[in-house]
Protein backbone atom coordinates (compact mmCIF):
# COMPACT_ATOMS: atom_id res chain seq x y z
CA UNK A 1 107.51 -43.15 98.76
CA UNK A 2 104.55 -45.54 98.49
CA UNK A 3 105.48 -49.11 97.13
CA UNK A 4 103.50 -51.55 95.20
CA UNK A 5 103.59 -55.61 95.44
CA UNK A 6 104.04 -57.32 92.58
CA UNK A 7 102.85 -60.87 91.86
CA UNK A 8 106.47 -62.45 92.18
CA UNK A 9 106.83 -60.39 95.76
CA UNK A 10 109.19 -57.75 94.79
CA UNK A 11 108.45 -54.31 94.93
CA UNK A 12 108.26 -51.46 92.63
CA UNK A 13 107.67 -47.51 93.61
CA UNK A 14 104.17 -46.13 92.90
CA UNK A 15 105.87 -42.59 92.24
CA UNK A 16 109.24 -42.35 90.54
CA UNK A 17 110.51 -39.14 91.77
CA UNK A 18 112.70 -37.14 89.48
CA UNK A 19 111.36 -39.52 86.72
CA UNK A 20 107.98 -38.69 84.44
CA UNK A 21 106.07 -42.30 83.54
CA UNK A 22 107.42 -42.24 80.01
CA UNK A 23 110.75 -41.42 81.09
CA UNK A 24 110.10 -44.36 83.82
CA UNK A 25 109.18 -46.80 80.99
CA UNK A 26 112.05 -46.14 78.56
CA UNK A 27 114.79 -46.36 81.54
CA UNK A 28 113.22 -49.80 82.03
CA UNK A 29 113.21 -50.66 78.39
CA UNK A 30 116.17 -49.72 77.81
CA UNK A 31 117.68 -52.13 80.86
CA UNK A 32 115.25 -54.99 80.21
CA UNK A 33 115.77 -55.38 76.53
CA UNK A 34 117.99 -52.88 75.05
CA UNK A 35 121.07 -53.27 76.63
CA UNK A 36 121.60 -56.52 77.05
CA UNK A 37 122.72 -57.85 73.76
CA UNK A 38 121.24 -61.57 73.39
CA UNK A 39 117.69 -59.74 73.82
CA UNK A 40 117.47 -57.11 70.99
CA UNK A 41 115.50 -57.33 67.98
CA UNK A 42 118.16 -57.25 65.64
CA UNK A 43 117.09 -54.36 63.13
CA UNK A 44 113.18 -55.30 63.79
CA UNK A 45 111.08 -52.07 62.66
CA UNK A 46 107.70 -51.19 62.06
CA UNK A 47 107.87 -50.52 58.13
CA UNK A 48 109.16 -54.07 57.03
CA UNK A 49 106.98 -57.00 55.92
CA UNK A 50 105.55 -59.23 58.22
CA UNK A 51 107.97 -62.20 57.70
CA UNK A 52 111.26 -59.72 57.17
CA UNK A 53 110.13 -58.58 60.97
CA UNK A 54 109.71 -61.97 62.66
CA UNK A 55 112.72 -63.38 60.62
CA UNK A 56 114.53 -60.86 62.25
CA UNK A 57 113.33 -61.23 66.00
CA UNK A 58 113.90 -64.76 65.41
CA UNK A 59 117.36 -64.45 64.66
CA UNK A 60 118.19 -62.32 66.87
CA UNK A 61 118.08 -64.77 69.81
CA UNK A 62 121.20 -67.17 70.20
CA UNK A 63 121.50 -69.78 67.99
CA UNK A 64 122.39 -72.51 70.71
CA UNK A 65 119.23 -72.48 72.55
CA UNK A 66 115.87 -74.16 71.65
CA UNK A 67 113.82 -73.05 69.14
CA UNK A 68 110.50 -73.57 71.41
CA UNK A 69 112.84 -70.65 73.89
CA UNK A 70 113.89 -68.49 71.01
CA UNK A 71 110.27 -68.07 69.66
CA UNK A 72 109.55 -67.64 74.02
CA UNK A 73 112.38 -64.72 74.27
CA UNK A 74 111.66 -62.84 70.92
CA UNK A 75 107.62 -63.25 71.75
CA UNK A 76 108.37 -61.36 75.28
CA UNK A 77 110.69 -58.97 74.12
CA UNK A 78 108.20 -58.02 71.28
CA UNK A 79 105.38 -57.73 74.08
CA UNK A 80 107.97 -55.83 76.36
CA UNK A 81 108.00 -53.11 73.29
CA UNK A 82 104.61 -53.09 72.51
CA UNK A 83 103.77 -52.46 76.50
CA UNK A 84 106.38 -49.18 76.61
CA UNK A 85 105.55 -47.55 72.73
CA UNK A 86 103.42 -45.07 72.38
CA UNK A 87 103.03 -45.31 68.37
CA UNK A 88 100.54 -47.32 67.89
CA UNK A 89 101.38 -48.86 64.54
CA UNK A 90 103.97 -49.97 66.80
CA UNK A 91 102.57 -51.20 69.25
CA UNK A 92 99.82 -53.08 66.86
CA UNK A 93 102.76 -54.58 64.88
CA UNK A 94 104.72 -55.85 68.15
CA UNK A 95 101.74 -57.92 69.13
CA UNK A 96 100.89 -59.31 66.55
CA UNK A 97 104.29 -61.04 65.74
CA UNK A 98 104.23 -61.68 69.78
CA UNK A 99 100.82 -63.39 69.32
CA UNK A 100 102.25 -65.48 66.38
CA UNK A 101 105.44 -66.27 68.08
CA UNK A 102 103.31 -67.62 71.38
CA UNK A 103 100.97 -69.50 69.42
């Protein structure tokens, strides 16, 4: 199996056997943001209003850190979604609130 360096000098496999790309992706997903409680979206979804959205990614981080590293966490977990989707309403949606919670 063929390996690929990463920036931060870990390593990642070029070909995930057993595993298609999208199946890959979701597995990640799932680990990175999914299942570990203080980084979901708390009910985020594509078909609510703008503010109902980033009201809700907002508040889904804990409420004892920083607000500059809430707005930091929900911004990369929206961009974390937005990379794996393959709706692109979605994924249109995702980056915009992660642009606005960057900026």
């Amino acid at each position: 199996m063929a390996y690929l360096k990463t920036h931060k000098g870990k390593s990642c496999p070029q070909a995930h056997p057993g595993l298609s790309h999208g199946a890959w992706e979701k597995k990640w997903f799932q680990h990175a943001v999914k299942a570990k409680p203080p980084y979901t979206l708390g009910g985020w979804g594509k078909s609510l209003a703008t503010s109902t959205r980033r009201r809700l990614a907002l508040s889904s981080r804990p409420k004892t850190w920083t607000l500059k590293r809430r707005r930091l966490s929900a911004a990369r977990a929206l961009q974390a979604l937005a990379n794996v989707t393959k709706d692109k309403s979605t994924r249109t949606k995702a980056l915009s609130d992660a642009k606005y919670f960057y900026g």
